[in-house]
PDB file of N, CA and C in Angstrom:
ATOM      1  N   UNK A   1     118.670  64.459 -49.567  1.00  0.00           N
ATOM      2  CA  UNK A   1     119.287  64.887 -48.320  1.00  0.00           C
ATOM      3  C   UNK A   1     120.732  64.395 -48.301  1.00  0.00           C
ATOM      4  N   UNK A   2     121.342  65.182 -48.148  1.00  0.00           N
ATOM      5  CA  UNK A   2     122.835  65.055 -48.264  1.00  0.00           C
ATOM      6  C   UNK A   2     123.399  64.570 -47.024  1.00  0.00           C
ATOM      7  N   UNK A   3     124.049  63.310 -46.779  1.00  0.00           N
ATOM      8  CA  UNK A   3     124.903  63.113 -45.400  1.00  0.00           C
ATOM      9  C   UNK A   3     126.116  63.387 -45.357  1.00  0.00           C
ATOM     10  N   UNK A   4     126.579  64.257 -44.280  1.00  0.00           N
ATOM     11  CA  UNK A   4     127.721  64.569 -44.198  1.00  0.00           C
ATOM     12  C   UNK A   4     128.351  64.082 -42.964  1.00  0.00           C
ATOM     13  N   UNK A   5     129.384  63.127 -43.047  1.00  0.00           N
ATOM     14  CA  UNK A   5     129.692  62.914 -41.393  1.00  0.00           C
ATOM     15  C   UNK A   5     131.284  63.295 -41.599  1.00  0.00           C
ATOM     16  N   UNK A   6     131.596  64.349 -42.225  1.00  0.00           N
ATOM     17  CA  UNK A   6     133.058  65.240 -42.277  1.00  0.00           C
ATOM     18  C   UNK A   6     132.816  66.067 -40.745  1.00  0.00           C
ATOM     19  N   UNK A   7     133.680  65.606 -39.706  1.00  0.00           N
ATOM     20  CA  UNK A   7     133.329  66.180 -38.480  1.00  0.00           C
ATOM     21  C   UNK A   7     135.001  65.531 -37.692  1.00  0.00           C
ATOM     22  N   UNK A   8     134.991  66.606 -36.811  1.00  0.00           N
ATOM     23  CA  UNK A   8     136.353  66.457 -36.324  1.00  0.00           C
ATOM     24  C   UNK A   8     136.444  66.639 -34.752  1.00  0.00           C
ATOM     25  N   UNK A   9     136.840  66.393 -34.149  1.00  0.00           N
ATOM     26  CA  UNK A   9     136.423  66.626 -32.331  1.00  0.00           C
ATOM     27  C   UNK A   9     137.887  66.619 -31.481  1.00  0.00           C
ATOM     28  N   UNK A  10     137.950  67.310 -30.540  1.00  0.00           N
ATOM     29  CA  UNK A  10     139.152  67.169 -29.610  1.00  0.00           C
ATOM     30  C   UNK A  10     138.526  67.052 -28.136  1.00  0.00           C
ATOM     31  N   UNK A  11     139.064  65.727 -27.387  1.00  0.00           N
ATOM     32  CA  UNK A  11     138.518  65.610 -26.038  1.00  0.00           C
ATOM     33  C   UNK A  11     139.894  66.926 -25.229  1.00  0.00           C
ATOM     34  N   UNK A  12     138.933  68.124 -24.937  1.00  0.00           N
ATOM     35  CA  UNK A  12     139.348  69.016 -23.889  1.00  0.00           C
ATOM     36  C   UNK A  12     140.141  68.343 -22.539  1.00  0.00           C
ATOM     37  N   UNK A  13     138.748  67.949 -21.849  1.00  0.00           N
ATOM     38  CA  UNK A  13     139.082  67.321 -20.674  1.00  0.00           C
ATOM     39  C   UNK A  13     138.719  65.791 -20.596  1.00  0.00           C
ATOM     40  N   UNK A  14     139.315  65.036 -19.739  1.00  0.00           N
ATOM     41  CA  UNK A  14     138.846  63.628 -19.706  1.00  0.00           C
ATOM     42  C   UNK A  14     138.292  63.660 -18.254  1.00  0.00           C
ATOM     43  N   UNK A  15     137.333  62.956 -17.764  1.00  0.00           N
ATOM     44  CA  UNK A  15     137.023  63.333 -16.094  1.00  0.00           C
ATOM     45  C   UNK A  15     136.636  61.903 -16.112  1.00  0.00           C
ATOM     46  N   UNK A  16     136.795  61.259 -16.442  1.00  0.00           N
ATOM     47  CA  UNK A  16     136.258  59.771 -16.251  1.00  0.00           C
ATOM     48  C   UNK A  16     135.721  58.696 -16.537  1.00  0.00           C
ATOM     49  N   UNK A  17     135.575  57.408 -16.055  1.00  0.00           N
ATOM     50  CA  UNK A  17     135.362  56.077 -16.956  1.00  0.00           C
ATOM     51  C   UNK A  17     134.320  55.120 -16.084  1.00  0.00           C
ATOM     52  N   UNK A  18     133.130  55.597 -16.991  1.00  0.00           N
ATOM     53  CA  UNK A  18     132.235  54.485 -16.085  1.00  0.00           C
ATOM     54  C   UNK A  18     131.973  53.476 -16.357  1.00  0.00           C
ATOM     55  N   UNK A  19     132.718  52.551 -16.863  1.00  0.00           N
ATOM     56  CA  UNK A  19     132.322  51.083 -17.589  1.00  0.00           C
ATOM     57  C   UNK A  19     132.979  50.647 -18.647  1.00  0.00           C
ATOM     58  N   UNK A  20     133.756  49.597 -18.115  1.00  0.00           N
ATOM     59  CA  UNK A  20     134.746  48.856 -19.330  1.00  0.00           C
ATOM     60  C   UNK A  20     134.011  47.580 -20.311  1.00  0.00           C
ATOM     61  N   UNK A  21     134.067  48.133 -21.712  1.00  0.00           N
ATOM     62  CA  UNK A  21     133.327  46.904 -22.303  1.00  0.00           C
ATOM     63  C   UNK A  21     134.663  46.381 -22.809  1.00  0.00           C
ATOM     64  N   UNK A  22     134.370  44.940 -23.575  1.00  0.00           N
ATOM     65  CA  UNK A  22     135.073  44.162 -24.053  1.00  0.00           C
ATOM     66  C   UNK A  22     136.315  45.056 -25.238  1.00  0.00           C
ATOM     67  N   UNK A  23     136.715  44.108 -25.281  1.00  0.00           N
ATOM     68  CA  UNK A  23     137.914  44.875 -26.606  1.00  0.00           C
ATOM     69  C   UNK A  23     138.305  46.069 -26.614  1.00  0.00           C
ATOM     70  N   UNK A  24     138.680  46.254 -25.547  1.00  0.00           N
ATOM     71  CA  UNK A  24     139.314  47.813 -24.955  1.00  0.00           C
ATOM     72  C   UNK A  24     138.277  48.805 -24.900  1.00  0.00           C
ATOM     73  N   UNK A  25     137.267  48.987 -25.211  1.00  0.00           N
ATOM     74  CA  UNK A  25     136.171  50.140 -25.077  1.00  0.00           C
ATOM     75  C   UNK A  25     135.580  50.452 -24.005  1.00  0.00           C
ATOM     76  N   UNK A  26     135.633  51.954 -23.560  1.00  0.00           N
ATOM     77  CA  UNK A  26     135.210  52.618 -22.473  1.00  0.00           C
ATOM     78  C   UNK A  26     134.227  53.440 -22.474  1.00  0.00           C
ATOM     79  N   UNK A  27     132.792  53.033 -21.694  1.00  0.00           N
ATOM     80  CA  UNK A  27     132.066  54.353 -21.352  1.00  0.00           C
ATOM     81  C   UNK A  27     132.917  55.797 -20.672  1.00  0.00           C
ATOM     82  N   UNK A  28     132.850  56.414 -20.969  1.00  0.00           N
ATOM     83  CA  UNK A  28     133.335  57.979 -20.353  1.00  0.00           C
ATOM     84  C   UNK A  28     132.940  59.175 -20.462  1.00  0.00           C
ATOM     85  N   UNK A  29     133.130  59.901 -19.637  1.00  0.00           N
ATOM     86  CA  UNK A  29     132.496  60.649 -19.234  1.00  0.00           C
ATOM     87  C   UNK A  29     133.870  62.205 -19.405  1.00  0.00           C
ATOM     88  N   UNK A  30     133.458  62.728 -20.677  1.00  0.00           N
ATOM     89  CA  UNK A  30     134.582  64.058 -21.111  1.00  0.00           C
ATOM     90  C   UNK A  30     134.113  64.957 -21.521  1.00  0.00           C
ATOM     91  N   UNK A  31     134.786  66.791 -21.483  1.00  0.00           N
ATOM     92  CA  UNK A  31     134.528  67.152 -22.345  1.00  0.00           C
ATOM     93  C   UNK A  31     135.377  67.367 -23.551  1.00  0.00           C
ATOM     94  N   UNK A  32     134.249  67.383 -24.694  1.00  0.00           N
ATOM     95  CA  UNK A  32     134.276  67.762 -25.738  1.00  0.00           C
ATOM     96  C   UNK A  32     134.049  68.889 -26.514  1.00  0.00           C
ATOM     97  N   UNK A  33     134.666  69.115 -27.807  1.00  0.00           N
ATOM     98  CA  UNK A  33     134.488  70.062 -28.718  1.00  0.00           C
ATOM     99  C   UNK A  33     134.208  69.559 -29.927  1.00  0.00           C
ATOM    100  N   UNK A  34     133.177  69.558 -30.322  1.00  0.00           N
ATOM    101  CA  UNK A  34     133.240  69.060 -31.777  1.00  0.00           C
ATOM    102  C   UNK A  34     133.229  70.407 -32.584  1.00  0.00           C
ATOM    103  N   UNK A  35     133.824  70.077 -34.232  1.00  0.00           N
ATOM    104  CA  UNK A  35     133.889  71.118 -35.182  1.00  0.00           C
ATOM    105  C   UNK A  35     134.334  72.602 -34.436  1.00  0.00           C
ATOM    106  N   UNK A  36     135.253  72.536 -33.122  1.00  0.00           N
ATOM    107  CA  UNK A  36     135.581  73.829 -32.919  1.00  0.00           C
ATOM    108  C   UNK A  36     134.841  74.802 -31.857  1.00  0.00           C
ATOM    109  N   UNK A  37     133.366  73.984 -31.723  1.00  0.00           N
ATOM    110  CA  UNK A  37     133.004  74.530 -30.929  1.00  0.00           C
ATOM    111  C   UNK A  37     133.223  74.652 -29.472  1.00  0.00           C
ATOM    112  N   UNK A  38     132.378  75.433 -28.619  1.00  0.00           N
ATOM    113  CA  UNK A  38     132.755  75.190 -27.154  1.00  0.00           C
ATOM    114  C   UNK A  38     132.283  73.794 -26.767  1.00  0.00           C
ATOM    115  N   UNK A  39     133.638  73.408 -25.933  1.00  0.00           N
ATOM    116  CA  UNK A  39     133.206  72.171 -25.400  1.00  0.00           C
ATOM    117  C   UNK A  39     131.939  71.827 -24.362  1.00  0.00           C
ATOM    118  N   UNK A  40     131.397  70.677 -24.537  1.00  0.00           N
ATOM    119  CA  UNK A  40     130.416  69.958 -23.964  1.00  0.00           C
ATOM    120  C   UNK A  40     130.541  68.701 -23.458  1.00  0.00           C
ATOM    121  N   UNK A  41     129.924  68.718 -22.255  1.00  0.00           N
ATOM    122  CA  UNK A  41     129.774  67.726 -21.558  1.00  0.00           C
ATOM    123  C   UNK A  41     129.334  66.176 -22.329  1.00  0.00           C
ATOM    124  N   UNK A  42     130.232  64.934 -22.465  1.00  0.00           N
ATOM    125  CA  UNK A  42     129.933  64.039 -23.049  1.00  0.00           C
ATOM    126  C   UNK A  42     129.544  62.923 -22.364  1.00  0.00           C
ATOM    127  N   UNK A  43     129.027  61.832 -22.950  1.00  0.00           N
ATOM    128  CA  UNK A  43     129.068  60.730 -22.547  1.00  0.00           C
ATOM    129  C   UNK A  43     128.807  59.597 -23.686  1.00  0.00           C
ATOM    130  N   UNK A  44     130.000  58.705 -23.650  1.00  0.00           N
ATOM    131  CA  UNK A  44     129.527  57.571 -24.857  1.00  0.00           C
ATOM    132  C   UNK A  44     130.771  56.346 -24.631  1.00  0.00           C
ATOM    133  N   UNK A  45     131.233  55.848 -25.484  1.00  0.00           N
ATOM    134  CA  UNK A  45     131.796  54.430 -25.065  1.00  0.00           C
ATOM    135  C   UNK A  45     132.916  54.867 -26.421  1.00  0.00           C
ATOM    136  N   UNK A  46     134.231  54.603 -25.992  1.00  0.00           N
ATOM    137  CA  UNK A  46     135.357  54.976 -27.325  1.00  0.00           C
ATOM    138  C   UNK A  46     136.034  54.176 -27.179  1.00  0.00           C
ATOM    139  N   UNK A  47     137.038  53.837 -28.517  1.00  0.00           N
ATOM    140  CA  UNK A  47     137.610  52.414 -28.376  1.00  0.00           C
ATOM    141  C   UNK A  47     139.189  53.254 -27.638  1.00  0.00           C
ATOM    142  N   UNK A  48     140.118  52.665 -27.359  1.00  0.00           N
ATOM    143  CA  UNK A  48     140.887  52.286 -26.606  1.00  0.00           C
ATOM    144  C   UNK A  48     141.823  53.233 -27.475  1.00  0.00           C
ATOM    145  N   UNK A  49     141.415  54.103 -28.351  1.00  0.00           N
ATOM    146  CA  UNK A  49     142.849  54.882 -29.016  1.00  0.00           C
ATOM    147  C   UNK A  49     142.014  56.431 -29.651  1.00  0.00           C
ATOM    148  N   UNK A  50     140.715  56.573 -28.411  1.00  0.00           N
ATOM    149  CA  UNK A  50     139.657  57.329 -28.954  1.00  0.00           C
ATOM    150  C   UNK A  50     139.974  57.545 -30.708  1.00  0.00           C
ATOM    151  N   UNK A  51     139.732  56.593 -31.759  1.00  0.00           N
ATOM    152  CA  UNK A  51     139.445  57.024 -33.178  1.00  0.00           C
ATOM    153  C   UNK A  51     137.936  56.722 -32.890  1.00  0.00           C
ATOM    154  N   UNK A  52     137.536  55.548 -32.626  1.00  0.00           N
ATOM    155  CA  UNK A  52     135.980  55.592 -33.075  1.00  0.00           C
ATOM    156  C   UNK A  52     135.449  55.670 -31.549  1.00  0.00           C
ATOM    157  N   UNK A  53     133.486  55.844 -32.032  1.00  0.00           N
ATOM    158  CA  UNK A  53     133.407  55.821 -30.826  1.00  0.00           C
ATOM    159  C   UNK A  53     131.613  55.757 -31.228  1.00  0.00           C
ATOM    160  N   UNK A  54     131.033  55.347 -29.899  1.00  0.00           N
ATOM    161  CA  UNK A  54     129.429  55.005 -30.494  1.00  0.00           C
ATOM    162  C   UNK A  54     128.533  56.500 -30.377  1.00  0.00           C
ATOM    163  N   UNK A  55     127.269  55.905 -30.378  1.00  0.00           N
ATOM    164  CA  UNK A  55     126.178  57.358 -30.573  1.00  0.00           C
ATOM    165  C   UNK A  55     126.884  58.056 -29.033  1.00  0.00           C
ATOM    166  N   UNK A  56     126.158  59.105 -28.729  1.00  0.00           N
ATOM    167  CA  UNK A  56     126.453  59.359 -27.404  1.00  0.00           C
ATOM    168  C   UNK A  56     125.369  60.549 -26.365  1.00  0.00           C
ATOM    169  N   UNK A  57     125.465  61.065 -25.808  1.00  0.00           N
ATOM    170  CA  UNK A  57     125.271  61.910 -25.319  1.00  0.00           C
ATOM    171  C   UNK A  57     125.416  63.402 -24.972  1.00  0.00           C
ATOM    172  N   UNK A  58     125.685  64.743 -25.460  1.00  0.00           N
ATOM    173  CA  UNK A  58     126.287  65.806 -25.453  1.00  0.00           C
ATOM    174  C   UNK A  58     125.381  66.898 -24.236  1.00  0.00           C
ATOM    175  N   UNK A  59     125.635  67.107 -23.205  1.00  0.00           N
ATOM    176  CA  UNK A  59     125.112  68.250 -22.331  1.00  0.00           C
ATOM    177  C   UNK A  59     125.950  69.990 -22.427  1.00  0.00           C
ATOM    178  N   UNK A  60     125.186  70.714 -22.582  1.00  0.00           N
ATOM    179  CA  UNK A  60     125.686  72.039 -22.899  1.00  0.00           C
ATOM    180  C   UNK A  60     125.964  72.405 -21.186  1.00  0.00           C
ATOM    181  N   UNK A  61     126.714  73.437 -20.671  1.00  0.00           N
ATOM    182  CA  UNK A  61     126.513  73.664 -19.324  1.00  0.00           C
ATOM    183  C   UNK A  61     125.333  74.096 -18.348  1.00  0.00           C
ATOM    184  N   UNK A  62     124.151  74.270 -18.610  1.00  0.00           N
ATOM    185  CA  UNK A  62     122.879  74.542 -18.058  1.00  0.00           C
ATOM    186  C   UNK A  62     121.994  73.434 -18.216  1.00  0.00           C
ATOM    187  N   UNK A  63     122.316  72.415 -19.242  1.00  0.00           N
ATOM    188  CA  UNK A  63     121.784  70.556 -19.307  1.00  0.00           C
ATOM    189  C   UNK A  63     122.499  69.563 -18.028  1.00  0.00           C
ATOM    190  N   UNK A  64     124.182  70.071 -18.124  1.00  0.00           N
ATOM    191  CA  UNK A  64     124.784  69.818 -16.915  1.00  0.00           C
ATOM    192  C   UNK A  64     123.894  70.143 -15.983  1.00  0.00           C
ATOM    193  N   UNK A  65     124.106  71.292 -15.558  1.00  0.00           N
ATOM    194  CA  UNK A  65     123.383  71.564 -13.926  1.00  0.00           C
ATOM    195  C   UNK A  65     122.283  70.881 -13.328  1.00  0.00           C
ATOM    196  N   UNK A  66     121.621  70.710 -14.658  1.00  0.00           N
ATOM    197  CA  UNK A  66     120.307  70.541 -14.293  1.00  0.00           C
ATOM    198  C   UNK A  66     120.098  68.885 -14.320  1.00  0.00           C
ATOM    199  N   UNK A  67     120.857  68.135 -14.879  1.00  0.00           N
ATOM    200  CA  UNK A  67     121.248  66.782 -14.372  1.00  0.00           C
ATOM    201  C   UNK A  67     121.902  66.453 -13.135  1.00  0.00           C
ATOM    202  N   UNK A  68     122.887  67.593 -12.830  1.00  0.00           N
ATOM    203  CA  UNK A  68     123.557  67.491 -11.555  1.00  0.00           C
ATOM    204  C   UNK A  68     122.570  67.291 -10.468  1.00  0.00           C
ATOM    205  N   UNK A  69     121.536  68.470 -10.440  1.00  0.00           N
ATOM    206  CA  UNK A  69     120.824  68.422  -9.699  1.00  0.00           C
ATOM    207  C   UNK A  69     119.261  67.603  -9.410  1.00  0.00           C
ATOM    208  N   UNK A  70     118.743  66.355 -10.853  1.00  0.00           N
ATOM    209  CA  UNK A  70     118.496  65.611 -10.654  1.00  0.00           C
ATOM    210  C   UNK A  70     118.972  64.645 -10.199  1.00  0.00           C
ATOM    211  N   UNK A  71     120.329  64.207  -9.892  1.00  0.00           N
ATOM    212  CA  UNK A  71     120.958  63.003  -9.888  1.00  0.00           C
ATOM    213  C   UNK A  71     120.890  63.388  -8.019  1.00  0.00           C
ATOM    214  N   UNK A  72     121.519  64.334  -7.888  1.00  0.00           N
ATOM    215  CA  UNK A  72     121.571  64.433  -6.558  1.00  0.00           C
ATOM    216  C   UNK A  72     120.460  64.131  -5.399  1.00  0.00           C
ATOM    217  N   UNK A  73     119.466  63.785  -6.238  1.00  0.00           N
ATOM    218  CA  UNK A  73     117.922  63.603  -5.154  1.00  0.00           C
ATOM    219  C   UNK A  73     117.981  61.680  -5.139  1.00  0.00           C
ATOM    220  N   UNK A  74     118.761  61.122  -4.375  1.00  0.00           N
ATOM    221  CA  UNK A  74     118.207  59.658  -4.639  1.00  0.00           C
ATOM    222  C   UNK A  74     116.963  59.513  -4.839  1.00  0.00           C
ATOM    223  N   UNK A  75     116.372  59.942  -4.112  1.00  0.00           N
ATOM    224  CA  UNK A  75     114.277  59.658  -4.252  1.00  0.00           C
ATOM    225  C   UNK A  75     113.829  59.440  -5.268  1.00  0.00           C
ATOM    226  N   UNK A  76     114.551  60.444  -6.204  1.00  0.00           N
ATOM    227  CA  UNK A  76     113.780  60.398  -7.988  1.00  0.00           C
ATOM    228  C   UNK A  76     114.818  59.375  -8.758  1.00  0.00           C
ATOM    229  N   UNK A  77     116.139  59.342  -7.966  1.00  0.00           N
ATOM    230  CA  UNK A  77     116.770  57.912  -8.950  1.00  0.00           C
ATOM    231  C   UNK A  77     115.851  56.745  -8.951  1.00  0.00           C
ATOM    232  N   UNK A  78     115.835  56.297  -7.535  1.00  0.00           N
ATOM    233  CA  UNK A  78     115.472  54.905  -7.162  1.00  0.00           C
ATOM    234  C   UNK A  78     114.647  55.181  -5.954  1.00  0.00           C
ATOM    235  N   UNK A  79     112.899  55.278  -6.863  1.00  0.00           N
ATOM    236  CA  UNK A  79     112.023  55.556  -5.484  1.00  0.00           C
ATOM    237  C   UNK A  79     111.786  54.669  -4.879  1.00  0.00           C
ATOM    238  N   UNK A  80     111.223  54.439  -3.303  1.00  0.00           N
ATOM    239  CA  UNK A  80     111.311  53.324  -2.603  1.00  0.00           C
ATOM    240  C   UNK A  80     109.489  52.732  -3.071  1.00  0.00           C
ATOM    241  N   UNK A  81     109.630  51.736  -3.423  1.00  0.00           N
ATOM    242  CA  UNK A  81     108.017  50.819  -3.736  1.00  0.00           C
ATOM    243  C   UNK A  81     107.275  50.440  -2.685  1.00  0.00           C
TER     244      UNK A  81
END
């Protein structure tokens, strides 16, 4: 099995920063394009000059929505015990 991590990405949009870790690195919240494609909704932690950046998260726009609209129900965030 051949690994290839030849891959190239441009952050489209930046929409935000939910959490500052140590040594300049930021959770955030952008979209992305990797290899050209249409951009997607991200989420992951990048160092301070976006070159690197950890595993992450990628939502297509109908993964969006449909998070949007879980998040929006507190009840199912944090049910009351």
């Amino acid at each position: 099995m051949e690994d290839n991590r030849d891959f190239h990405f441009s952050i489209v949009r930046h929409i935000g920063v939910l959490a500052e870790a140590g040594k300049g690195w930021k959770k955030e919240v952008n979209l992305v394009s990797w290899n050209d494609r249409p951009a997607k909704l991200d989420i992951r932690e990048w160092d301070e000059n976006h070159a690197k950046m950890t595993r992450g998260v990628t939502l297509n726009a109908e993964e969006t929505s449909i998070l949007r609209d879980l998040l929006a129900d507190p009840d199912k965030l944090f049910p009351q015990h």
